[in-house]
PDB file of N, CA and C in Angstrom:
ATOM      1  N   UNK A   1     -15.333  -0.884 -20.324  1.00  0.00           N
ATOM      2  CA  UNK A   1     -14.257  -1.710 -19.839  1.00  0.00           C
ATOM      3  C   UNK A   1     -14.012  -1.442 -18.348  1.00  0.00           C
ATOM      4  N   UNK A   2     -14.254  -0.141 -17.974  1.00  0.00           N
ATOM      5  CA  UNK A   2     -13.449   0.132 -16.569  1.00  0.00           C
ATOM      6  C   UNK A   2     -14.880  -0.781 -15.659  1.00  0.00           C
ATOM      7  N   UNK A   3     -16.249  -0.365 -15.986  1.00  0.00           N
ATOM      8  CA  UNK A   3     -16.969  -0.881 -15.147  1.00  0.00           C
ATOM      9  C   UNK A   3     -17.085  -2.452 -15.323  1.00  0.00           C
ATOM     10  N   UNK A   4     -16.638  -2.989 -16.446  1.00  0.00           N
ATOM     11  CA  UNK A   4     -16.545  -4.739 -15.936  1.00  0.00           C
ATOM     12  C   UNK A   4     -15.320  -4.770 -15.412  1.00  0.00           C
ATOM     13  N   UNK A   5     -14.276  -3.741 -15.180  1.00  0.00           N
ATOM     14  CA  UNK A   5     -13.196  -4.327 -14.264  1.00  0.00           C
ATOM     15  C   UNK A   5     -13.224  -4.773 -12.516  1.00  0.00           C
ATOM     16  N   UNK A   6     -14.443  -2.783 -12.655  1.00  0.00           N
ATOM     17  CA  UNK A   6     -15.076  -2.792 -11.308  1.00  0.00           C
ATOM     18  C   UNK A   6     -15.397  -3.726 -10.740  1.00  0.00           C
ATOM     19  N   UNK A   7     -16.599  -4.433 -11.691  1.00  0.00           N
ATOM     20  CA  UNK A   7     -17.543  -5.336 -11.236  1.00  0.00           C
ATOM     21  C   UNK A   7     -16.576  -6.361 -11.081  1.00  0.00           C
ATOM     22  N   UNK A   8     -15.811  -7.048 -11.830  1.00  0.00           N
ATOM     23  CA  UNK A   8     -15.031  -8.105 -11.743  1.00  0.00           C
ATOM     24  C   UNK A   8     -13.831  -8.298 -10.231  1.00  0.00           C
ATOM     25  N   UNK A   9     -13.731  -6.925 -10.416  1.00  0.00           N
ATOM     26  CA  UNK A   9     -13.033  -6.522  -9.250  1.00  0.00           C
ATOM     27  C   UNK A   9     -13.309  -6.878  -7.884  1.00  0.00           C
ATOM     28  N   UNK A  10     -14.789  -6.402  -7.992  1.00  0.00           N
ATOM     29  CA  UNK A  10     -15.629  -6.423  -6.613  1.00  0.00           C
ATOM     30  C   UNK A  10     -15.698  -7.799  -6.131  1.00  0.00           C
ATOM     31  N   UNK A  11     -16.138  -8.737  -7.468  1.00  0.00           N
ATOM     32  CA  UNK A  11     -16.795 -10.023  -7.675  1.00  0.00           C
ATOM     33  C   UNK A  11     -15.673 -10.821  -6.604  1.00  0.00           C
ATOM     34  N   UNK A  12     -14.393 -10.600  -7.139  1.00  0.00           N
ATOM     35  CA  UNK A  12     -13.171 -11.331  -6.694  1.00  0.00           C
ATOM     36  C   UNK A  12     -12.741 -11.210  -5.234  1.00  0.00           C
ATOM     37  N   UNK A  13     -12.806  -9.996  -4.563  1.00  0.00           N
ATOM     38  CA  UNK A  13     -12.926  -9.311  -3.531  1.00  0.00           C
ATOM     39  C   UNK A  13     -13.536  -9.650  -2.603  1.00  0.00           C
ATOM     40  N   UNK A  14     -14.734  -9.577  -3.055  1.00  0.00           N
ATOM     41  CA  UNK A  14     -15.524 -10.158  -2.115  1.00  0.00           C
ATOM     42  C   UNK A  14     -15.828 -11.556  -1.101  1.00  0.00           C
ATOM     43  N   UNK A  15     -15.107 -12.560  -1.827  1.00  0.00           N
ATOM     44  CA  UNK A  15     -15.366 -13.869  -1.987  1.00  0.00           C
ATOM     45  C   UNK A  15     -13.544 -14.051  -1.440  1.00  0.00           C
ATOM     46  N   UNK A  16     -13.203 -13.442  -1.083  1.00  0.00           N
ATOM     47  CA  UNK A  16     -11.795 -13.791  -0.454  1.00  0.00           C
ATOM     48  C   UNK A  16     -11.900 -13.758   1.303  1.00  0.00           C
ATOM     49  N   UNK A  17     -11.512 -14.863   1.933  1.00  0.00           N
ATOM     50  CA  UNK A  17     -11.711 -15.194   2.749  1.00  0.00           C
ATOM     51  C   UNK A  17     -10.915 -14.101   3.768  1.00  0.00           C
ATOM     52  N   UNK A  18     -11.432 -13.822   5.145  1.00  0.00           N
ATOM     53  CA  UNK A  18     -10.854 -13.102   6.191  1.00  0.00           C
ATOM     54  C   UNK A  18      -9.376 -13.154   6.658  1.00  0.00           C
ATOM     55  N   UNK A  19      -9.185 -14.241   6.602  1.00  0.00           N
ATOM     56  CA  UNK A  19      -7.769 -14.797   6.595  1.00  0.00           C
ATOM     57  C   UNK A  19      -7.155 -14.444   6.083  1.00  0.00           C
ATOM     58  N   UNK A  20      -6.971 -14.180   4.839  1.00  0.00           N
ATOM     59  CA  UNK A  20      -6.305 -13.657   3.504  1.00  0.00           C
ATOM     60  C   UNK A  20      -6.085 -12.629   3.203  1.00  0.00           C
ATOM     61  N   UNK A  21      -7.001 -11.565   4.165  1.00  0.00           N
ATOM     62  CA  UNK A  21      -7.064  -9.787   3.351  1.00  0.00           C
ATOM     63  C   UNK A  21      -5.346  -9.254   3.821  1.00  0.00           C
ATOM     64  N   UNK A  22      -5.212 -10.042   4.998  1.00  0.00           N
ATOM     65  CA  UNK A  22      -3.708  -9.475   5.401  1.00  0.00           C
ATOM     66  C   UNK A  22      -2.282  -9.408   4.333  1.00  0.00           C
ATOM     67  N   UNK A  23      -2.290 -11.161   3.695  1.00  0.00           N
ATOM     68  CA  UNK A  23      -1.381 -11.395   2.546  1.00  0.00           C
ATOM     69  C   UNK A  23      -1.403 -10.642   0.804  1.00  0.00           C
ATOM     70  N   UNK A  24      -3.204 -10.324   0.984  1.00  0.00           N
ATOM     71  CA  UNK A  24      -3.422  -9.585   0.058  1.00  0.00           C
ATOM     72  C   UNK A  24      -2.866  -7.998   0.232  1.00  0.00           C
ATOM     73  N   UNK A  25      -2.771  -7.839   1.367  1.00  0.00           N
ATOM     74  CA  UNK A  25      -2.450  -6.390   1.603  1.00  0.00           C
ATOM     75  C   UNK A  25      -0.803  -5.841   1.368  1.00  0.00           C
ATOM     76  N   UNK A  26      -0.317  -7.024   1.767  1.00  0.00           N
ATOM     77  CA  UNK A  26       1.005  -7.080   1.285  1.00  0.00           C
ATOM     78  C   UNK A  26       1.323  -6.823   0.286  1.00  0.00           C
ATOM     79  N   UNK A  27       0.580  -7.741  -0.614  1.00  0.00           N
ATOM     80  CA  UNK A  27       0.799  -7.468  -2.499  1.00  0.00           C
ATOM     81  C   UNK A  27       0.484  -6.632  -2.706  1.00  0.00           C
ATOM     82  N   UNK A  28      -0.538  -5.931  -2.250  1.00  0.00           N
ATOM     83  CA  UNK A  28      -0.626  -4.355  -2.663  1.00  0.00           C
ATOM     84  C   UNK A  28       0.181  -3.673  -2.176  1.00  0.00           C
ATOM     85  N   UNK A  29       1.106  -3.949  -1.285  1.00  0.00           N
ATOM     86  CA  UNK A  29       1.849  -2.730  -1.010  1.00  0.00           C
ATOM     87  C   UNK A  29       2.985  -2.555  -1.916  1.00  0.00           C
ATOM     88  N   UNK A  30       3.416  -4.170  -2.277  1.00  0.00           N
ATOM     89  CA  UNK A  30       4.488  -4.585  -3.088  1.00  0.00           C
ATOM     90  C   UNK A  30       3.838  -3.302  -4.602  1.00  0.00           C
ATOM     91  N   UNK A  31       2.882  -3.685  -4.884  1.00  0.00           N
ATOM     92  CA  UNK A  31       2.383  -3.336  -6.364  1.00  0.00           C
ATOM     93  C   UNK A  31       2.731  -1.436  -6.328  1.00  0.00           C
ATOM     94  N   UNK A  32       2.214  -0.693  -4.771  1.00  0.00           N
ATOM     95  CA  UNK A  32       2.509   0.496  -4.156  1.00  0.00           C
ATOM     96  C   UNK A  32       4.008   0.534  -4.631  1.00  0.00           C
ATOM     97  N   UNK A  33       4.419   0.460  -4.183  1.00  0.00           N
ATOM     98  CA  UNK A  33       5.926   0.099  -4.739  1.00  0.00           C
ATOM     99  C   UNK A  33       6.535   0.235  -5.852  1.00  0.00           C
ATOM    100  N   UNK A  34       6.110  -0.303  -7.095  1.00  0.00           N
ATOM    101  CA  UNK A  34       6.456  -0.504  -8.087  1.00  0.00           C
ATOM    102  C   UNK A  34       6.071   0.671  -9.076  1.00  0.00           C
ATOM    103  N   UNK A  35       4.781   1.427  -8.103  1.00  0.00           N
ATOM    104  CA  UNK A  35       4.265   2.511  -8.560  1.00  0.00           C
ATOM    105  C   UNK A  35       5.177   3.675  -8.351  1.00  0.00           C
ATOM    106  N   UNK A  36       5.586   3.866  -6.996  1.00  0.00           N
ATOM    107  CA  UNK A  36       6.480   4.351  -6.288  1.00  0.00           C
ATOM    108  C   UNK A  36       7.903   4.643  -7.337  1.00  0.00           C
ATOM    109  N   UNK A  37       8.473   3.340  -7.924  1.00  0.00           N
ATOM    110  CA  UNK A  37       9.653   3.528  -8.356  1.00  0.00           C
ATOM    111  C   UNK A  37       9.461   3.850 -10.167  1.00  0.00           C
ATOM    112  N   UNK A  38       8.198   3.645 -10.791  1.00  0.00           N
ATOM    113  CA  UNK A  38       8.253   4.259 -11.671  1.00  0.00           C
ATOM    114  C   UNK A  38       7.412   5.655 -11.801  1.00  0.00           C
ATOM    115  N   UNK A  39       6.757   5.899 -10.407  1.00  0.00           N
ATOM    116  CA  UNK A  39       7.298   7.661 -10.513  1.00  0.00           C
ATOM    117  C   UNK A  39       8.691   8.108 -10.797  1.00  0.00           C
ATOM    118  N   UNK A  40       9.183   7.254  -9.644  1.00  0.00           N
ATOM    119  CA  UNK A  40      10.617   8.318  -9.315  1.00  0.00           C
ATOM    120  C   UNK A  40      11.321   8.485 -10.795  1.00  0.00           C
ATOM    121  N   UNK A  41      10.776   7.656 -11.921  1.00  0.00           N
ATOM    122  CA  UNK A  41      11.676   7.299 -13.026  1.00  0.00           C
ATOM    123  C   UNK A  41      11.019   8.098 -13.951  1.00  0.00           C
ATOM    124  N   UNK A  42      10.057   8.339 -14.110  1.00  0.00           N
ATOM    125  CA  UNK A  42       9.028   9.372 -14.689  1.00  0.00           C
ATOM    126  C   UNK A  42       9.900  11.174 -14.110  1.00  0.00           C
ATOM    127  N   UNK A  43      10.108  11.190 -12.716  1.00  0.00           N
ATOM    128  CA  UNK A  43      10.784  12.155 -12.429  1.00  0.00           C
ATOM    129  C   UNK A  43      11.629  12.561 -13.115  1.00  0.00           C
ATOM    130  N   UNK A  44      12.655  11.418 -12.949  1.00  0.00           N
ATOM    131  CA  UNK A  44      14.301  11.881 -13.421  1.00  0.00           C
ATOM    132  C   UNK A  44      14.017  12.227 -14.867  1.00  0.00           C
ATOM    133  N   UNK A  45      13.254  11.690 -15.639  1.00  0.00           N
ATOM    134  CA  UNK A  45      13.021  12.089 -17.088  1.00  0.00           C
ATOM    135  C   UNK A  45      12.073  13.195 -17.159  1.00  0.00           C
ATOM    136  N   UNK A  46      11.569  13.970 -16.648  1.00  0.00           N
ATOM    137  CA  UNK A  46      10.778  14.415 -16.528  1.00  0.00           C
ATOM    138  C   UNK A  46      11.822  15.964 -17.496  1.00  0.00           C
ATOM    139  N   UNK A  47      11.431  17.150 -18.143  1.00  0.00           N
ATOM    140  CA  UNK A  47      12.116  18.133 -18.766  1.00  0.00           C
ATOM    141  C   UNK A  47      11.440  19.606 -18.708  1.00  0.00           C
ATOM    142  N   UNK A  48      10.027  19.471 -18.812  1.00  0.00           N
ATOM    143  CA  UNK A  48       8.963  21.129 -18.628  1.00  0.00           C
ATOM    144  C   UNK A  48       8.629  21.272 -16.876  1.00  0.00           C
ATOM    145  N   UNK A  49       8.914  22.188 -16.559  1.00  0.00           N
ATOM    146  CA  UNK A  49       8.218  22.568 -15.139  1.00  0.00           C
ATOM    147  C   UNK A  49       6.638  21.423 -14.391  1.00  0.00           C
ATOM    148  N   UNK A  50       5.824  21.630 -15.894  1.00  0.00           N
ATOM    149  CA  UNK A  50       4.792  20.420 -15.545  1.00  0.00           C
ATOM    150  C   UNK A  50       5.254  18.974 -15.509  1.00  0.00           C
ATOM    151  N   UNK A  51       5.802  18.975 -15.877  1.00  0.00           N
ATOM    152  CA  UNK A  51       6.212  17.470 -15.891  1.00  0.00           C
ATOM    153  C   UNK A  51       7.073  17.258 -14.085  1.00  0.00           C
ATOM    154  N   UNK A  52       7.718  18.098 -14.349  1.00  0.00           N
ATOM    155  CA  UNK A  52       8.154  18.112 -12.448  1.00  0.00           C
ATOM    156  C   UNK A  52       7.607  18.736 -11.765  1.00  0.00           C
ATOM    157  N   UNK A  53       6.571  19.191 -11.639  1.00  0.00           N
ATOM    158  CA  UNK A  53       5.717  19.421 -10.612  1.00  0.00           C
ATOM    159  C   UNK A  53       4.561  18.097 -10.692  1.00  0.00           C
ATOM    160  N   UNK A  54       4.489  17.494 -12.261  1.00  0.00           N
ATOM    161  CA  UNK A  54       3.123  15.910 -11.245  1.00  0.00           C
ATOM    162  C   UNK A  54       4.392  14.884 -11.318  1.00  0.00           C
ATOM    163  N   UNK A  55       5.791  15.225 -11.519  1.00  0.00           N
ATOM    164  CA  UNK A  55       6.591  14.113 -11.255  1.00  0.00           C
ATOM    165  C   UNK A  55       6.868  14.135  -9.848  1.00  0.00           C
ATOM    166  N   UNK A  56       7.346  15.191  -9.059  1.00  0.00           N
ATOM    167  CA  UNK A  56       7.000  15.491  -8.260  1.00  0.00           C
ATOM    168  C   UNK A  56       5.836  15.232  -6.872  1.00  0.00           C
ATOM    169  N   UNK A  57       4.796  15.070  -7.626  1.00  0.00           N
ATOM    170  CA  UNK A  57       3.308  14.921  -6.834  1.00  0.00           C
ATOM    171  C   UNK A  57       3.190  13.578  -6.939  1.00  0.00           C
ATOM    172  N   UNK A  58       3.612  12.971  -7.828  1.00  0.00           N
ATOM    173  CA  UNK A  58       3.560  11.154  -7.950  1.00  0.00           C
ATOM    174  C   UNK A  58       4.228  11.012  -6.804  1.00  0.00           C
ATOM    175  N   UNK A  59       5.923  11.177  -6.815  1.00  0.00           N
ATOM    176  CA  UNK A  59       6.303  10.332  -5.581  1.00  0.00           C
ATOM    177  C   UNK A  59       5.886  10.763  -4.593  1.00  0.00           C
ATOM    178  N   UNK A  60       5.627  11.913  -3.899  1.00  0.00           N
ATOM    179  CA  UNK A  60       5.305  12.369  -2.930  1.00  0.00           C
ATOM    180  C   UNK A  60       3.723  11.432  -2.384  1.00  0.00           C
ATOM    181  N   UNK A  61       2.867  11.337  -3.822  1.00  0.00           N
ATOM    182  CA  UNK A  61       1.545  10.774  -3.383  1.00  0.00           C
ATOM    183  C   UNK A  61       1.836   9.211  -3.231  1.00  0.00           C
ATOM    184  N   UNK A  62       2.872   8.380  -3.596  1.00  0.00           N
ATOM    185  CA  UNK A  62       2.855   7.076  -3.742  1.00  0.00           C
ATOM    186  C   UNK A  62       3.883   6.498  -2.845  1.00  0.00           C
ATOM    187  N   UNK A  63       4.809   7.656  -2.320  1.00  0.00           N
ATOM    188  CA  UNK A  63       5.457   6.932  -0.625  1.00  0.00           C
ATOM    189  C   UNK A  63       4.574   7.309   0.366  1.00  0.00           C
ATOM    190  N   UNK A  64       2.916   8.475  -0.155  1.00  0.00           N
ATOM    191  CA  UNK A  64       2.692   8.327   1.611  1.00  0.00           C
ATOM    192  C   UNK A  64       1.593   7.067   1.116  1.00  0.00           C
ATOM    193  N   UNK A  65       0.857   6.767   0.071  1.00  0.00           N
ATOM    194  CA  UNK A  65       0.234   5.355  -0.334  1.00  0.00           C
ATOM    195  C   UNK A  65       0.965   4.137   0.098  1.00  0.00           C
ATOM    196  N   UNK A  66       2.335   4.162  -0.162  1.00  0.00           N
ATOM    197  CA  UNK A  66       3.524   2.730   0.609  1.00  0.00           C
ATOM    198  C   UNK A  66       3.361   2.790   1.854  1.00  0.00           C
ATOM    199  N   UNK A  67       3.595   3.835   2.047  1.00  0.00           N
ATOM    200  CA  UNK A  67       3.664   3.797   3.918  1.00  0.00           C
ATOM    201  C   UNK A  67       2.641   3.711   4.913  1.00  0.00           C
ATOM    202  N   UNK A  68       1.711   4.137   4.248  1.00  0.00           N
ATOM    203  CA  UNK A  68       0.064   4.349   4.725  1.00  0.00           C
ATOM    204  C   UNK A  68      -0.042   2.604   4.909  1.00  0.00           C
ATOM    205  N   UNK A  69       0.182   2.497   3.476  1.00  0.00           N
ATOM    206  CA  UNK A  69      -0.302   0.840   3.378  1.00  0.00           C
ATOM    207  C   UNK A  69       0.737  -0.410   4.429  1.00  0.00           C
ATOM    208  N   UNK A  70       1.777   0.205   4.553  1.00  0.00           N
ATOM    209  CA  UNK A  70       2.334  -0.834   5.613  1.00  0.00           C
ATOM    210  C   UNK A  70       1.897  -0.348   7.063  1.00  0.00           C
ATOM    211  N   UNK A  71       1.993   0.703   7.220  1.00  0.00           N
ATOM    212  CA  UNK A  71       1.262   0.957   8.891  1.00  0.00           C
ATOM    213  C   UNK A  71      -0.302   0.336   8.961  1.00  0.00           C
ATOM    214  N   UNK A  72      -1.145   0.322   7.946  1.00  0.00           N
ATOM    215  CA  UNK A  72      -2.062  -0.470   8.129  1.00  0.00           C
ATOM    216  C   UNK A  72      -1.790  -1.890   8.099  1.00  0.00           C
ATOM    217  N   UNK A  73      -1.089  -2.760   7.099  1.00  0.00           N
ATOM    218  CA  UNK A  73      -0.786  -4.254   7.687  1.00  0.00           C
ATOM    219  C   UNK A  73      -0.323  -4.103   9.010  1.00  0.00           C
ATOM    220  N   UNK A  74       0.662  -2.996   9.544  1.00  0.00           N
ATOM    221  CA  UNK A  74       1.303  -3.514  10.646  1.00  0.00           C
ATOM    222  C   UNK A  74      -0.118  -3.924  11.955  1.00  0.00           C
ATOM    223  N   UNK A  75      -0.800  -2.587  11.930  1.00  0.00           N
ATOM    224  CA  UNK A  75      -2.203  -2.834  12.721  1.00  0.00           C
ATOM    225  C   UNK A  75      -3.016  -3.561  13.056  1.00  0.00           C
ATOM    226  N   UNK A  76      -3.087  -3.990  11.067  1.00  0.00           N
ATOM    227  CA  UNK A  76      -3.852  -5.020  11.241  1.00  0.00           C
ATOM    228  C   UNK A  76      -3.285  -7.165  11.715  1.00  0.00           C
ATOM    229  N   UNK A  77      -1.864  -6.861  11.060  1.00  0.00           N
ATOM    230  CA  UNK A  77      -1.486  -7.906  12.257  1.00  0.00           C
ATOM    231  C   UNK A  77      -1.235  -7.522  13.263  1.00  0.00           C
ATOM    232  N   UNK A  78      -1.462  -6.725  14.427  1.00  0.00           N
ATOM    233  CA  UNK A  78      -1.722  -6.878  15.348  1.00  0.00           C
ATOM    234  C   UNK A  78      -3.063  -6.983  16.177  1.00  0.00           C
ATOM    235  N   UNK A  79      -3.567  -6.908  15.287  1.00  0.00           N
ATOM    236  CA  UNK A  79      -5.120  -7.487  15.838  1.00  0.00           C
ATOM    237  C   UNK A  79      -4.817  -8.905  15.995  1.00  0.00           C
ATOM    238  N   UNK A  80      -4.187  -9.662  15.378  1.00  0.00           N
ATOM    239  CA  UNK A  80      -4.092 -11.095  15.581  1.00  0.00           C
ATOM    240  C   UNK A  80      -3.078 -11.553  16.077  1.00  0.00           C
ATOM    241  N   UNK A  81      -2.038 -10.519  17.246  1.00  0.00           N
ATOM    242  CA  UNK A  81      -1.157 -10.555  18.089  1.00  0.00           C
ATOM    243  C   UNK A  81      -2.190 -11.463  19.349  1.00  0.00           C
ATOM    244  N   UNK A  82      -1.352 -12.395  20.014  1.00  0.00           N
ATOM    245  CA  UNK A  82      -1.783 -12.397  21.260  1.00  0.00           C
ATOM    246  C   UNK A  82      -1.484 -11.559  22.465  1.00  0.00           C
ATOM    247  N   UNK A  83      -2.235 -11.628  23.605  1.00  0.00           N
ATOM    248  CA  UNK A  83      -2.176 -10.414  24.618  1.00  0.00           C
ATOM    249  C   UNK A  83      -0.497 -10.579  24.988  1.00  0.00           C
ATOM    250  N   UNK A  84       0.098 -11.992  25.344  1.00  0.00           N
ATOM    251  CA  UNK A  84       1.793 -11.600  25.537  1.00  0.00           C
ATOM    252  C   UNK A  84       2.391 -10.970  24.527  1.00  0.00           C
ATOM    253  N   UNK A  85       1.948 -11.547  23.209  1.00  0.00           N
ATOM    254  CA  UNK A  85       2.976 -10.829  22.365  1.00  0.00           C
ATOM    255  C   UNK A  85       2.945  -9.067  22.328  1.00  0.00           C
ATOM    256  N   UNK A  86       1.840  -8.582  22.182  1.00  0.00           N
ATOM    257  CA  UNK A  86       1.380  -6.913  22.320  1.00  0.00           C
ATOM    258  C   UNK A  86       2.252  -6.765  23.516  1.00  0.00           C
ATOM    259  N   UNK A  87       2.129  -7.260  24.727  1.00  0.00           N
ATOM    260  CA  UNK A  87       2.882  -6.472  25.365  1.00  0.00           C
ATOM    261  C   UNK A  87       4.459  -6.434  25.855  1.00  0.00           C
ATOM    262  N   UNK A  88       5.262  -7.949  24.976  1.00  0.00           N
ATOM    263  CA  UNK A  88       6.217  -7.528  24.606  1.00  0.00           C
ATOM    264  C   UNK A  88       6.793  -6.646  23.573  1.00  0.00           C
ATOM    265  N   UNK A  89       5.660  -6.233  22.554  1.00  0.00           N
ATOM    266  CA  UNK A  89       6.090  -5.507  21.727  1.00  0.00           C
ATOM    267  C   UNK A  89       5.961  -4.251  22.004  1.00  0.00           C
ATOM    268  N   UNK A  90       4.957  -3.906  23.072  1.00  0.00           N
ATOM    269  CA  UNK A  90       4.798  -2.393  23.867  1.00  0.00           C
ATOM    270  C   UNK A  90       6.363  -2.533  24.562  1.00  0.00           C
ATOM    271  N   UNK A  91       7.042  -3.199  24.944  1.00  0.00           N
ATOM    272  CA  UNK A  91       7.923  -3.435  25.901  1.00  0.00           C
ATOM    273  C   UNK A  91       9.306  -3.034  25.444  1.00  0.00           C
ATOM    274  N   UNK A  92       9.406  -3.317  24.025  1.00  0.00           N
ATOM    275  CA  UNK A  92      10.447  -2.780  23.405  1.00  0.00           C
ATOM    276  C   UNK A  92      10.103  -1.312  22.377  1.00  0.00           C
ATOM    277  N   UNK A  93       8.903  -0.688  22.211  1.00  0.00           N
ATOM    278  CA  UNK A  93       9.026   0.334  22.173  1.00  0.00           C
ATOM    279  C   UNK A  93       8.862   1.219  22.869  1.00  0.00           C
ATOM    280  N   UNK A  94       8.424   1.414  23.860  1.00  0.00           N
ATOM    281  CA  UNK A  94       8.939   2.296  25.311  1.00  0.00           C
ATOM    282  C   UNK A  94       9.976   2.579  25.340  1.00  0.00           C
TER     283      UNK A  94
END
């Protein structure tokens, strides 16, 4: 099962146009997210030492996965900034 997901995975992936990887990236971050908040919920229930130490390691691993993943959209729309816009946006973070 996991390797026809792969493959199916890939299949779909692949065939998605350049344009698109940005909006797709979004939804993954959204999906990051959702991962994110049912760690934190896995946490609070969490009762043996093991259980809060990978409840623990979830959120810790899935806000720097959220955040990772929006500093890369941010990047990558700015590759498709024009040269004024970059450097009004250098302009207000200075």
């Amino acid at each position: 099962m996991f390797i026809l997901a792969a493959f199916v995975g890939y299949e779909v992936i692949s065939r998605v146009p350049v344009i698109l990887h940005t909006p797709l990236m979004s939804g993954s971050n959204f999906v990051h997210g959702v991962v994110l908040v049912g760690s934190m919920w896995a946490l609070a229930h969490a009762t043996t030492p093991i259980q809060l130490a990978l409840g623990f390691l979830a959120v810790l691993l899935g806000a720097a996965n959220a955040a990772g993943g929006y500093v890369v959209t941010e990047r990558m729309l700015g590759m498709f900034a024009s040269k004024s816009d970059a450097k009004a946006i250098a302009g207000k973070e200075a």
